[in-house]
N, C-alpha and C. Protein backbone atom coordinates (compact mmCIF):
# COMPACT_ATOMS: atom_id res chain seq x y z
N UNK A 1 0.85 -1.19 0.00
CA UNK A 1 0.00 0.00 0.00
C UNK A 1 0.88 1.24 0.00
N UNK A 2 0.48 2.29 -0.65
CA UNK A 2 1.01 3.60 -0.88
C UNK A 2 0.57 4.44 -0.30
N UNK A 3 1.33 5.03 0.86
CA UNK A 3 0.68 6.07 1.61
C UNK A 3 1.45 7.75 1.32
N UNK A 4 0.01 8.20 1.04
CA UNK A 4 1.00 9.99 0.45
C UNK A 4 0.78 10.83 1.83
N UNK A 5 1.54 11.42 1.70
CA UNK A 5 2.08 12.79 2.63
C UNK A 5 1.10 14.49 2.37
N UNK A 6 0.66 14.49 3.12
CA UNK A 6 -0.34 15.66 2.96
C UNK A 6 0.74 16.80 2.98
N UNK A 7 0.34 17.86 2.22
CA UNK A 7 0.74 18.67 2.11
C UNK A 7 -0.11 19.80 2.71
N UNK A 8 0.51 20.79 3.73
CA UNK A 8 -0.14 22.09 3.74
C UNK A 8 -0.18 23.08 2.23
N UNK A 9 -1.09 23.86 2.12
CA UNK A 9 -1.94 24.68 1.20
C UNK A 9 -0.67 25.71 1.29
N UNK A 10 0.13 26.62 -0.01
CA UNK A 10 0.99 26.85 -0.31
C UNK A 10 1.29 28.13 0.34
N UNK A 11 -0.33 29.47 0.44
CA UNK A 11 -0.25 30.31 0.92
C UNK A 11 -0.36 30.08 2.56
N UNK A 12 -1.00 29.30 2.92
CA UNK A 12 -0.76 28.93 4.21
C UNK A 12 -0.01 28.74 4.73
N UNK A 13 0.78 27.54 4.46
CA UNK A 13 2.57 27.43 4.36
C UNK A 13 3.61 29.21 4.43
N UNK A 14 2.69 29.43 3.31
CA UNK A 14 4.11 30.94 3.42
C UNK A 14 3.58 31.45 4.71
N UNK A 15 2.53 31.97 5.61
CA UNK A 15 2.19 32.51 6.74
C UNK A 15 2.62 31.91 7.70
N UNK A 16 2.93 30.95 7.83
CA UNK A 16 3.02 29.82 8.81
C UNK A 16 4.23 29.60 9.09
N UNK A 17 5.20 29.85 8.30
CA UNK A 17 6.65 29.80 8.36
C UNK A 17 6.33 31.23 8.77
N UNK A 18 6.45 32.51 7.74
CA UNK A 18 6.77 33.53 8.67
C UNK A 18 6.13 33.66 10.20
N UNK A 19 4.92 33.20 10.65
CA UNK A 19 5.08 33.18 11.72
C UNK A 19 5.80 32.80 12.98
N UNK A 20 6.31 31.70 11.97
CA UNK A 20 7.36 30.76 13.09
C UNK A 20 8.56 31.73 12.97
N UNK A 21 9.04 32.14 11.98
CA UNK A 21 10.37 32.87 12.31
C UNK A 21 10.65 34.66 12.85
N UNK A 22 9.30 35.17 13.03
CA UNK A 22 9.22 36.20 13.96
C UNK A 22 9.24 35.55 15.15
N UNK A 23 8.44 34.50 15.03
CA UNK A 23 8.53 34.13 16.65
C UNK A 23 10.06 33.63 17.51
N UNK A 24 10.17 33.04 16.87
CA UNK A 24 11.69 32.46 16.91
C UNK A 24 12.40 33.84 17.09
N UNK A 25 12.87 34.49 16.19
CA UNK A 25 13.32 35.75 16.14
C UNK A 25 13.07 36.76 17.73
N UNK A 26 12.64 36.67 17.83
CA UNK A 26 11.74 37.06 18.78
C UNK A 26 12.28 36.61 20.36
N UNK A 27 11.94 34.96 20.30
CA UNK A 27 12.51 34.76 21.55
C UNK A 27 13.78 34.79 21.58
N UNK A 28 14.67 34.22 20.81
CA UNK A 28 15.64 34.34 20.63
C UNK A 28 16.79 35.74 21.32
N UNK A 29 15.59 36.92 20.77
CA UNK A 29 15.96 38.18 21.33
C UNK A 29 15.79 37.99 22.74
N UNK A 30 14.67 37.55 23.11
CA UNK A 30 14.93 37.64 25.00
C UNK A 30 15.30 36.92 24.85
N UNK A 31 15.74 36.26 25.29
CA UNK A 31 16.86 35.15 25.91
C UNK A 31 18.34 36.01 26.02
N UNK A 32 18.51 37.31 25.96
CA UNK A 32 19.60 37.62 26.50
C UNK A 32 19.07 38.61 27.86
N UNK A 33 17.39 38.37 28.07
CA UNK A 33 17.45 39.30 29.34
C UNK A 33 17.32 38.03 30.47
N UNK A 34 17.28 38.05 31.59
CA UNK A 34 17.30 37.92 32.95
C UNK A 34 15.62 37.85 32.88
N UNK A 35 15.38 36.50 33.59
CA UNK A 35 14.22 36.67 33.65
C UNK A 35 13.75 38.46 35.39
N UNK A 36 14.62 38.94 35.93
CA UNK A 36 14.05 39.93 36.20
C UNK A 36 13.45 41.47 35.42
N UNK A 37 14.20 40.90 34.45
CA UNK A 37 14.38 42.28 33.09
C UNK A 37 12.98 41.74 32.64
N UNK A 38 12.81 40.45 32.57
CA UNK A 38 11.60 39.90 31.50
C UNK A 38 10.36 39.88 32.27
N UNK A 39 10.44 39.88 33.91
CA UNK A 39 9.52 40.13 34.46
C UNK A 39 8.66 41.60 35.17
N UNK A 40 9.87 42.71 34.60
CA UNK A 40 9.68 43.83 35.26
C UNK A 40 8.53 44.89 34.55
N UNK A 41 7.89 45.35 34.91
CA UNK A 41 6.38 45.81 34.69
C UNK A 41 7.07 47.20 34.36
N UNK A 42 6.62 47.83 33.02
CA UNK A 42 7.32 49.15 33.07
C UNK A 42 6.85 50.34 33.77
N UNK A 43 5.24 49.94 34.13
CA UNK A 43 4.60 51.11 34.89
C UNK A 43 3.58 50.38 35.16
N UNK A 44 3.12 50.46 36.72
CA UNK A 44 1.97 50.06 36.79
C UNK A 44 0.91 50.15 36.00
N UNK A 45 0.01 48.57 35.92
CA UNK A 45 -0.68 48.63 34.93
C UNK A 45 -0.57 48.06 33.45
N UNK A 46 0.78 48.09 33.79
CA UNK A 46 1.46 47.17 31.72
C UNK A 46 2.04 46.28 32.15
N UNK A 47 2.07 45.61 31.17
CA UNK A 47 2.77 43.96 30.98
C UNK A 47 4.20 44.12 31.01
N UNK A 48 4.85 43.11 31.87
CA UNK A 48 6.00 43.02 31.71
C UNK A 48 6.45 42.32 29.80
N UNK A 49 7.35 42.09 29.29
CA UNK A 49 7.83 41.35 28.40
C UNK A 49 7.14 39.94 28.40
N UNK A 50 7.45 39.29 29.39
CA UNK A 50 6.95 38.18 29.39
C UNK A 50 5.51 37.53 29.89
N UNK A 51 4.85 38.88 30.22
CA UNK A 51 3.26 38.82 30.15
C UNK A 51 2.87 38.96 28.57
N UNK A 52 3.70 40.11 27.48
CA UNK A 52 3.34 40.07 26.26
C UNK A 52 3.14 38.14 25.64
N UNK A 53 4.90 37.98 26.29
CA UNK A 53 4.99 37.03 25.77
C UNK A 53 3.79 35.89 25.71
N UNK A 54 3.56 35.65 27.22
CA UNK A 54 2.00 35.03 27.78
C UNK A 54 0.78 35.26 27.03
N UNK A 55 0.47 36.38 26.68
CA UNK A 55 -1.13 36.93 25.77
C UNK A 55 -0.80 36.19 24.70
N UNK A 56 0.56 36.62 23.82
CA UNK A 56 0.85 35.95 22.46
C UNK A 56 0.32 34.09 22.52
N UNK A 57 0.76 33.70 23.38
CA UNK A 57 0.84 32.17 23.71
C UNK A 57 -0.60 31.69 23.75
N UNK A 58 -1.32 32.92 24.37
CA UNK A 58 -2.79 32.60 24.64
C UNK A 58 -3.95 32.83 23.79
N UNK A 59 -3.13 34.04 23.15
CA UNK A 59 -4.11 33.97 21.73
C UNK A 59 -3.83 33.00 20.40
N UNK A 60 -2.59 32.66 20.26
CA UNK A 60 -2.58 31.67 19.74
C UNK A 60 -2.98 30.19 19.66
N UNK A 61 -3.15 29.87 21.18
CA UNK A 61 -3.98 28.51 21.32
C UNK A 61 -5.79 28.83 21.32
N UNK A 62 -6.23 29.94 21.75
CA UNK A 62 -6.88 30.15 21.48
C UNK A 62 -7.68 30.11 19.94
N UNK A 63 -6.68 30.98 18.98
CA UNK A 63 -7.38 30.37 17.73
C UNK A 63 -6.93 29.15 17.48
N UNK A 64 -6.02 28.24 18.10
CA UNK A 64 -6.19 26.96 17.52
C UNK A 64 -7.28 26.31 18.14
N UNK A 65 -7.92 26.83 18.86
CA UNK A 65 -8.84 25.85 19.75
C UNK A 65 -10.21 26.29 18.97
N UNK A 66 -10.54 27.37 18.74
CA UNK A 66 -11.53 27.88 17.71
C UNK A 66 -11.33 27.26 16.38
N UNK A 67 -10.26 27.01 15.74
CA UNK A 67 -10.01 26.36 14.38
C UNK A 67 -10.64 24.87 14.55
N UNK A 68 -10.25 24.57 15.68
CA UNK A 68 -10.53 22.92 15.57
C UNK A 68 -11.67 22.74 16.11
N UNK A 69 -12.10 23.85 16.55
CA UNK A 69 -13.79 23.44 17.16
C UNK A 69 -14.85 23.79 15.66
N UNK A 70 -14.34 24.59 14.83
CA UNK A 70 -14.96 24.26 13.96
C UNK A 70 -14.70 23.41 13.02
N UNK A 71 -13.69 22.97 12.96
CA UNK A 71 -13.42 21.81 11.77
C UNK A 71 -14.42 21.11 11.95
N UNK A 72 -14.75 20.34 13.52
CA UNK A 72 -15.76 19.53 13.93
C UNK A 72 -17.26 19.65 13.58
N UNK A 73 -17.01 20.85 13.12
CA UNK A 73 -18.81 21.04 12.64
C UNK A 73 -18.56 21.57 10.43
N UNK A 74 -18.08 20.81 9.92
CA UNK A 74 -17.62 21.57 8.64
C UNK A 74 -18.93 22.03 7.51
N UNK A 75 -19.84 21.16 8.24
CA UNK A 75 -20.91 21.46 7.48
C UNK A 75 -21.63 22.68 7.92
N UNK A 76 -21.05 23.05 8.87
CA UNK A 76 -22.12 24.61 9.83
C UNK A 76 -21.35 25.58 9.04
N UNK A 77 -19.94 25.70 8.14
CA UNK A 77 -18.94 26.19 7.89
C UNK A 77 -19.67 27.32 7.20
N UNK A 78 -19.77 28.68 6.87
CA UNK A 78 -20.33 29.53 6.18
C UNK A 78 -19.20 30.15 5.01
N UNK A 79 -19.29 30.34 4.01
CA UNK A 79 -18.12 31.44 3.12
C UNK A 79 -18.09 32.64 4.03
N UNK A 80 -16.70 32.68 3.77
CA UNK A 80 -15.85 34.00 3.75
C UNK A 80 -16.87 35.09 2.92
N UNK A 81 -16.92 36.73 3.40
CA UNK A 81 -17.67 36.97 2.82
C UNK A 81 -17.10 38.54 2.22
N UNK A 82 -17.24 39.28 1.39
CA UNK A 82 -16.79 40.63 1.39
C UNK A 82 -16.59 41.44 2.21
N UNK A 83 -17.65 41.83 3.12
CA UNK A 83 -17.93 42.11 4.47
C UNK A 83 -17.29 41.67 5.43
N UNK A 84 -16.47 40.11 5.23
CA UNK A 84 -15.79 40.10 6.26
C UNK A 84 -14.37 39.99 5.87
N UNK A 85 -14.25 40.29 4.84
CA UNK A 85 -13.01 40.46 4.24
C UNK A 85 -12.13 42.24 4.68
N UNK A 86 -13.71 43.13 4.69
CA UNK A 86 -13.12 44.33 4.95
C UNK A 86 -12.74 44.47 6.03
N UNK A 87 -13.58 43.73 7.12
CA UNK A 87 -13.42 43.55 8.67
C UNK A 87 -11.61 43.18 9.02
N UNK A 88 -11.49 41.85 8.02
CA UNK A 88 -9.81 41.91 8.20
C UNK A 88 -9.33 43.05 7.73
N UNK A 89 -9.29 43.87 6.59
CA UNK A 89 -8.76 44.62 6.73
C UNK A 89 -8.61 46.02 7.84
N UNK A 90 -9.89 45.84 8.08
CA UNK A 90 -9.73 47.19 8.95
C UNK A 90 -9.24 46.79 10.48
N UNK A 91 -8.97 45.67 10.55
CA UNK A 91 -8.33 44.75 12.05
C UNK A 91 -7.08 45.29 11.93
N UNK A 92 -6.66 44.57 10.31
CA UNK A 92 -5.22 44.61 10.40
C UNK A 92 -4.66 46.50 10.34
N UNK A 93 -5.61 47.35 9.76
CA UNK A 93 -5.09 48.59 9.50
C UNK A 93 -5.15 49.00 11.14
N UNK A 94 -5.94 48.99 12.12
CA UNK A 94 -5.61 48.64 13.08
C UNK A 94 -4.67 48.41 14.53
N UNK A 95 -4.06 47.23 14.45
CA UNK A 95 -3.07 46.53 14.34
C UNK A 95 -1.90 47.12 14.17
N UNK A 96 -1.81 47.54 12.95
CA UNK A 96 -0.61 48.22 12.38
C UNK A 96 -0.64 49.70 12.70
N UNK A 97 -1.22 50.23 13.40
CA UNK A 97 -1.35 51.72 13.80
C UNK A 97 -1.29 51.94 14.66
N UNK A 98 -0.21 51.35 15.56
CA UNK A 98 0.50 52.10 16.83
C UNK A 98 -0.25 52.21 18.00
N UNK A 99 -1.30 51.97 17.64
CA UNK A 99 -2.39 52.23 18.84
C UNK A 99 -2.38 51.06 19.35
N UNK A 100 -3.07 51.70 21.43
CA UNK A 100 -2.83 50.76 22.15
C UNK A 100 -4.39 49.99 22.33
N UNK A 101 -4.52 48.62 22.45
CA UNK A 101 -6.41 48.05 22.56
C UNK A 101 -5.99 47.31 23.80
N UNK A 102 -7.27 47.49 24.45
CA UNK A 102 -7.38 46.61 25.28
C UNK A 102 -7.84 45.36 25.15
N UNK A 103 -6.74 44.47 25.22
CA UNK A 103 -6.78 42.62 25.02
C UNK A 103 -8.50 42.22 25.64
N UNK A 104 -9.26 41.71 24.59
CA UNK A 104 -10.81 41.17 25.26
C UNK A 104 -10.58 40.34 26.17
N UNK A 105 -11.61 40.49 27.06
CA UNK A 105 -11.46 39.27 28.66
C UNK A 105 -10.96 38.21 27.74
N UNK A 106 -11.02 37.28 27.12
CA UNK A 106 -11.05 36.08 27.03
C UNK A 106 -8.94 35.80 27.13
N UNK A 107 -8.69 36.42 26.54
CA UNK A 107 -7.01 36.14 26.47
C UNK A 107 -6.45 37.74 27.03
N UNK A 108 -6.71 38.47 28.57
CA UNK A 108 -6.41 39.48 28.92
C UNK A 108 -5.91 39.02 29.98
N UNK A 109 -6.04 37.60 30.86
CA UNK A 109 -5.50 37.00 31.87
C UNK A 109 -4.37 36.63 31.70
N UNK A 110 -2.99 36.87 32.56
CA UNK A 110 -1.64 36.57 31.88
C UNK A 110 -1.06 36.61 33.39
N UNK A 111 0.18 35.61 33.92
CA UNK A 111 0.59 35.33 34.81
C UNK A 111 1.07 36.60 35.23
N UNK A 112 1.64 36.84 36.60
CA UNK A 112 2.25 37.85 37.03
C UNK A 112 3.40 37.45 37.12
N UNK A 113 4.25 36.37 37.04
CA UNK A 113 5.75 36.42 36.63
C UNK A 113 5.54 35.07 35.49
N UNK A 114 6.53 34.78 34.82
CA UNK A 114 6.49 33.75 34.02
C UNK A 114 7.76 33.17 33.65
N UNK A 115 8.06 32.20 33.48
CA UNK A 115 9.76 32.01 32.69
C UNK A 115 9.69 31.98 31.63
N UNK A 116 10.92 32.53 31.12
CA UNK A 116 11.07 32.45 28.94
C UNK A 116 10.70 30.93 28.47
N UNK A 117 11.47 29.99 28.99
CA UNK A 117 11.73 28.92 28.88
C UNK A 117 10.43 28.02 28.36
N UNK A 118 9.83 28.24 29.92
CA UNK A 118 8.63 27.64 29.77
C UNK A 118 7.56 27.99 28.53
N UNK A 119 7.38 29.25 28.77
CA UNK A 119 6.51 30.02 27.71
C UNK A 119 6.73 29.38 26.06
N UNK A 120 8.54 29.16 26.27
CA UNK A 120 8.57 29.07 24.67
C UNK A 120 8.08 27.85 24.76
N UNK A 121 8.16 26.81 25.50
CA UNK A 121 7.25 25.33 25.23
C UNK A 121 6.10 25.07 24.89
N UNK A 122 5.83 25.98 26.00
CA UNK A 122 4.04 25.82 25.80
C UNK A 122 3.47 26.49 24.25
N UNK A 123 4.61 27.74 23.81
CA UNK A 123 4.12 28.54 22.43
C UNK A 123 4.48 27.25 21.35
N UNK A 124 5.80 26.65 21.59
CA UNK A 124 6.36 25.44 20.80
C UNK A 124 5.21 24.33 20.40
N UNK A 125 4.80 24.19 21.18
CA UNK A 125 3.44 22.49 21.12
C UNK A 125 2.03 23.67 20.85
N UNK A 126 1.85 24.81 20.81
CA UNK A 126 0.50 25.57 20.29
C UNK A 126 0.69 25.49 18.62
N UNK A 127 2.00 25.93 18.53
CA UNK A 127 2.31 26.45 17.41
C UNK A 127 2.62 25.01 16.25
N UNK A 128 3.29 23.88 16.91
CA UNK A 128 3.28 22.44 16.07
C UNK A 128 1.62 22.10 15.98
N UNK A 129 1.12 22.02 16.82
CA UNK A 129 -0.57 21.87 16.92
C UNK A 129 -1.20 22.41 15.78
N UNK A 130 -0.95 23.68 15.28
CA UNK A 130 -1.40 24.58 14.66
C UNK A 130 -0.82 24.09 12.93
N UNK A 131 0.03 23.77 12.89
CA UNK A 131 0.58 23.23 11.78
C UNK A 131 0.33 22.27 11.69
N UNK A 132 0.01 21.28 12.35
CA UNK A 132 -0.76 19.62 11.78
C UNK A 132 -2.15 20.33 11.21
N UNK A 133 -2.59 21.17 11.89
CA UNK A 133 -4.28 21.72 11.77
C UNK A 133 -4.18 22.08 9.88
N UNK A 134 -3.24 23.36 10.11
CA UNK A 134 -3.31 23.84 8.90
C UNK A 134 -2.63 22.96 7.80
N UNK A 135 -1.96 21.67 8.20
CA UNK A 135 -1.39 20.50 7.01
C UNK A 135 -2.52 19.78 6.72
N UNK A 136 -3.46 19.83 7.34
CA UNK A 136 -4.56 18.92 7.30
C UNK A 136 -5.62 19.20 6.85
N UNK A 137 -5.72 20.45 6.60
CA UNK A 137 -7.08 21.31 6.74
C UNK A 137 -7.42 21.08 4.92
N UNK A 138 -8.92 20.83 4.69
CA UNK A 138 -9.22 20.28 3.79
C UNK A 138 -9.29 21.48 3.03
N UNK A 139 -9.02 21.82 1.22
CA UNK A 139 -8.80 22.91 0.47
C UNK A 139 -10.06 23.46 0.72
N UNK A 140 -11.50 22.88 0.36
CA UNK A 140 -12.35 23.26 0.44
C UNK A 140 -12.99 23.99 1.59
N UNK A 141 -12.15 24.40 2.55
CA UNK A 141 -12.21 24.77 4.19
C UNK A 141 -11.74 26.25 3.96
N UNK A 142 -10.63 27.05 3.21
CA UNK A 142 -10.16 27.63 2.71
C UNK A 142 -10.78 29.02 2.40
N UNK A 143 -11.91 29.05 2.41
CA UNK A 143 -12.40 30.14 2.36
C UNK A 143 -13.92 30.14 2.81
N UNK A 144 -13.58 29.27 4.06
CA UNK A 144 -14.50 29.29 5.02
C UNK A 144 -14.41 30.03 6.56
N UNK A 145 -15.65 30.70 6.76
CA UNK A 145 -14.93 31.57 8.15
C UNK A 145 -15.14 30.55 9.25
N UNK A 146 -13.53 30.09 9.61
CA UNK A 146 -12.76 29.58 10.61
C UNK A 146 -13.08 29.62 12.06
N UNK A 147 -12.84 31.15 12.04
CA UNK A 147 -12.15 31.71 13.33
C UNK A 147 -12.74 32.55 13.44
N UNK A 148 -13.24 32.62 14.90
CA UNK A 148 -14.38 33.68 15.08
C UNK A 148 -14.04 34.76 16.14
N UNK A 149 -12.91 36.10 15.81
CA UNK A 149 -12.50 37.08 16.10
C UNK A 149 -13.53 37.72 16.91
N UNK A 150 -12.85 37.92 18.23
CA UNK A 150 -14.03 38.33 19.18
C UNK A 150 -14.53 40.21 18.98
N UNK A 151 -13.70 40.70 17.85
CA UNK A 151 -14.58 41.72 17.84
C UNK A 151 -14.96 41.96 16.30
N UNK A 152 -14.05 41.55 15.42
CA UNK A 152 -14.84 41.35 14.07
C UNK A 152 -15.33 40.16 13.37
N UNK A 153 -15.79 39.53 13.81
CA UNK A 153 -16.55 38.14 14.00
C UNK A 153 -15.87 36.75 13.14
N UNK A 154 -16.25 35.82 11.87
CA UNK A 154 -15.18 35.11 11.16
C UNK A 154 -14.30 35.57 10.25
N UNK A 155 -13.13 34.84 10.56
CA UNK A 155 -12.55 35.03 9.55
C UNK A 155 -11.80 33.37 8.92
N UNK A 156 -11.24 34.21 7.67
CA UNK A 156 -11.34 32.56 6.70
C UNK A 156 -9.72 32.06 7.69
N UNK A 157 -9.44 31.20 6.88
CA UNK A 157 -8.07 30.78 7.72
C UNK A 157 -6.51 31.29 7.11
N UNK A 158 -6.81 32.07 6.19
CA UNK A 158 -5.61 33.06 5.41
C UNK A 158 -5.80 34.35 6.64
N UNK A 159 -6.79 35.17 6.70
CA UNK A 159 -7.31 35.98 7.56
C UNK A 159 -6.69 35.71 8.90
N UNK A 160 -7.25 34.62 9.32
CA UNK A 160 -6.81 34.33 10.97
C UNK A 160 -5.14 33.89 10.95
N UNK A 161 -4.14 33.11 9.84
CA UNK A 161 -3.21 33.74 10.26
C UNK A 161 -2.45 35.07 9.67
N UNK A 162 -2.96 35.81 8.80
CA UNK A 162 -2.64 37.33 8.83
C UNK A 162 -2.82 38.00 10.07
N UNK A 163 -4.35 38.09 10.53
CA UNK A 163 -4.37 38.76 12.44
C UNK A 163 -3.55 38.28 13.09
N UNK A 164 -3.11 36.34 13.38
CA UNK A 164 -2.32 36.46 14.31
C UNK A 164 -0.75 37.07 13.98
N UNK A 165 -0.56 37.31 12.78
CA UNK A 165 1.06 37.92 12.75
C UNK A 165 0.90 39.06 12.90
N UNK A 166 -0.13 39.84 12.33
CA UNK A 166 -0.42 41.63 12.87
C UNK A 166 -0.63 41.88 14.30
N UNK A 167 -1.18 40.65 15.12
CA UNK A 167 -1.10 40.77 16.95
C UNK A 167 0.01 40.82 16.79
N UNK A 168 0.96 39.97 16.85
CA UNK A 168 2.13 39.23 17.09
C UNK A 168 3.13 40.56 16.67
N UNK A 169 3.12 41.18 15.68
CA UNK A 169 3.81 42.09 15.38
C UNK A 169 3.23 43.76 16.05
N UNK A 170 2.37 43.90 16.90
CA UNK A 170 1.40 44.74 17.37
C UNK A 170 1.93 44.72 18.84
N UNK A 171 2.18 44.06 19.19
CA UNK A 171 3.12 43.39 20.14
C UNK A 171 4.33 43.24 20.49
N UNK A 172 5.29 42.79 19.30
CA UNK A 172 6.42 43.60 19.37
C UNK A 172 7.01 44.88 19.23
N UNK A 173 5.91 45.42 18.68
CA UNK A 173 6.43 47.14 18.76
C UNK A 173 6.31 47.54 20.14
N UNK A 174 5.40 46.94 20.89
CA UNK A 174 5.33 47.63 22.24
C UNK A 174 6.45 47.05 23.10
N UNK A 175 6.74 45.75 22.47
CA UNK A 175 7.89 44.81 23.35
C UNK A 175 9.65 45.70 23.48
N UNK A 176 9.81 46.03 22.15
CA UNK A 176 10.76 46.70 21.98
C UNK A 176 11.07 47.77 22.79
N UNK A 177 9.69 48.73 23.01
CA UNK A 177 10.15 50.16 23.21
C UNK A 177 10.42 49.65 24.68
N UNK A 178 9.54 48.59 25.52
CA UNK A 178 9.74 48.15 26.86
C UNK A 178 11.24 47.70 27.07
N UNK A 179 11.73 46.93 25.69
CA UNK A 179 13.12 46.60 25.98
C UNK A 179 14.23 47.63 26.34
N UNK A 180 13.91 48.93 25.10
CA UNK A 180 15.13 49.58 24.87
C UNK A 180 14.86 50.24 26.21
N UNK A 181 14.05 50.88 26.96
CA UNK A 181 13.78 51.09 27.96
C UNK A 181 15.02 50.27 30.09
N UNK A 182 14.09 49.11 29.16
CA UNK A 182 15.37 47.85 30.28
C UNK A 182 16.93 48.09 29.92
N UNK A 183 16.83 48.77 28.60
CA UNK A 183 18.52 48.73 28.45
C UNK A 183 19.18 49.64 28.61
N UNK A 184 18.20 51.09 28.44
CA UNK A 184 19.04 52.14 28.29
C UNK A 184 18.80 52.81 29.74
């Protein structure tokens, strides 16, 4: 018997790697602070580094846990729609505009100290999780809304990982200025 090798979907693949290598990139960069540097709050009220780090971790299992709760229903699956196509865009314009949002209850809970270490494990097995999902995920799924963004409602699964790299990168701008801050 001949058994073939699934392939992830090509544009998916390209998101999916760059996500992995900001992330990587990323920790990589802390890992030269001290977890007191990584735990230090810059002003009451804000996240240390490694609370960012924590939200990131949490919104990411989060949409994997939304991805796979709908796979389970594929027939409830609705199209992607124009309307919610603009919705990504205006997330991501957003996102990309410096401005600060307040994280929705659902992924706004984040430890008060944390280790790098750990974090990167737990992001490590979200993020492999997430890549069997999207190696697996049937073509015809593709431009179905996925992922159901708690303030602009589905999005398809190109969409949901574009938002999570515009969090993810929404995030490191604030991570940075907290760093150069710890350094200078």
């Amino acid at each position: 018997m001949h058994s073939q090798t699934q392939q992830m979907d090509a544009k998916l693949e390209s998101k999916y790697l760059r996500l992995e290598q900001t992330r990587n990139l990323l920790l990589d960069e802390l890992e030269s602070l001290d977890d007191a540097q990584l735990n230090s709050m810059p002003a009451a009220g804000k996240w240390s580094l490694n609370q960012h780090v924590a939200h990131l971790v949490i919104v990411d299992d989060a949409a994997l846990g939304g991805i796979r709760y709908k796979l389970q229903q594929q027939d409830k699956l609705r199209d992607s729609t124009f309307a919610q196509a603009v919705k990504a865009f205006l997330l991501k314009v957003a996102l990309k505009s410096g401005k600060k949002y307040k994280a929705p209850a659902a992924v706004a809970t984040v430890p008060d100290t944390a280790h790098l270490p750990a974090l990167r494990q737990n992001w490590d097995k979200v993020r492999f999780q997430l890549e069997d999902e999207l190696t697996s995920m049937p073509h015809h799924l593709l431009d179905k809304g996925i992922f159901k963004h708690p303030r602009v409602g589905y999005l398809n699964i190109n969409q949901t990982l574009s938002f999570l790299q515009d969090h993810f990168d929404h995030h490191v701008q604030i991570m940075q200025r907290i760093k150069s801050e710890l350094i200078n």
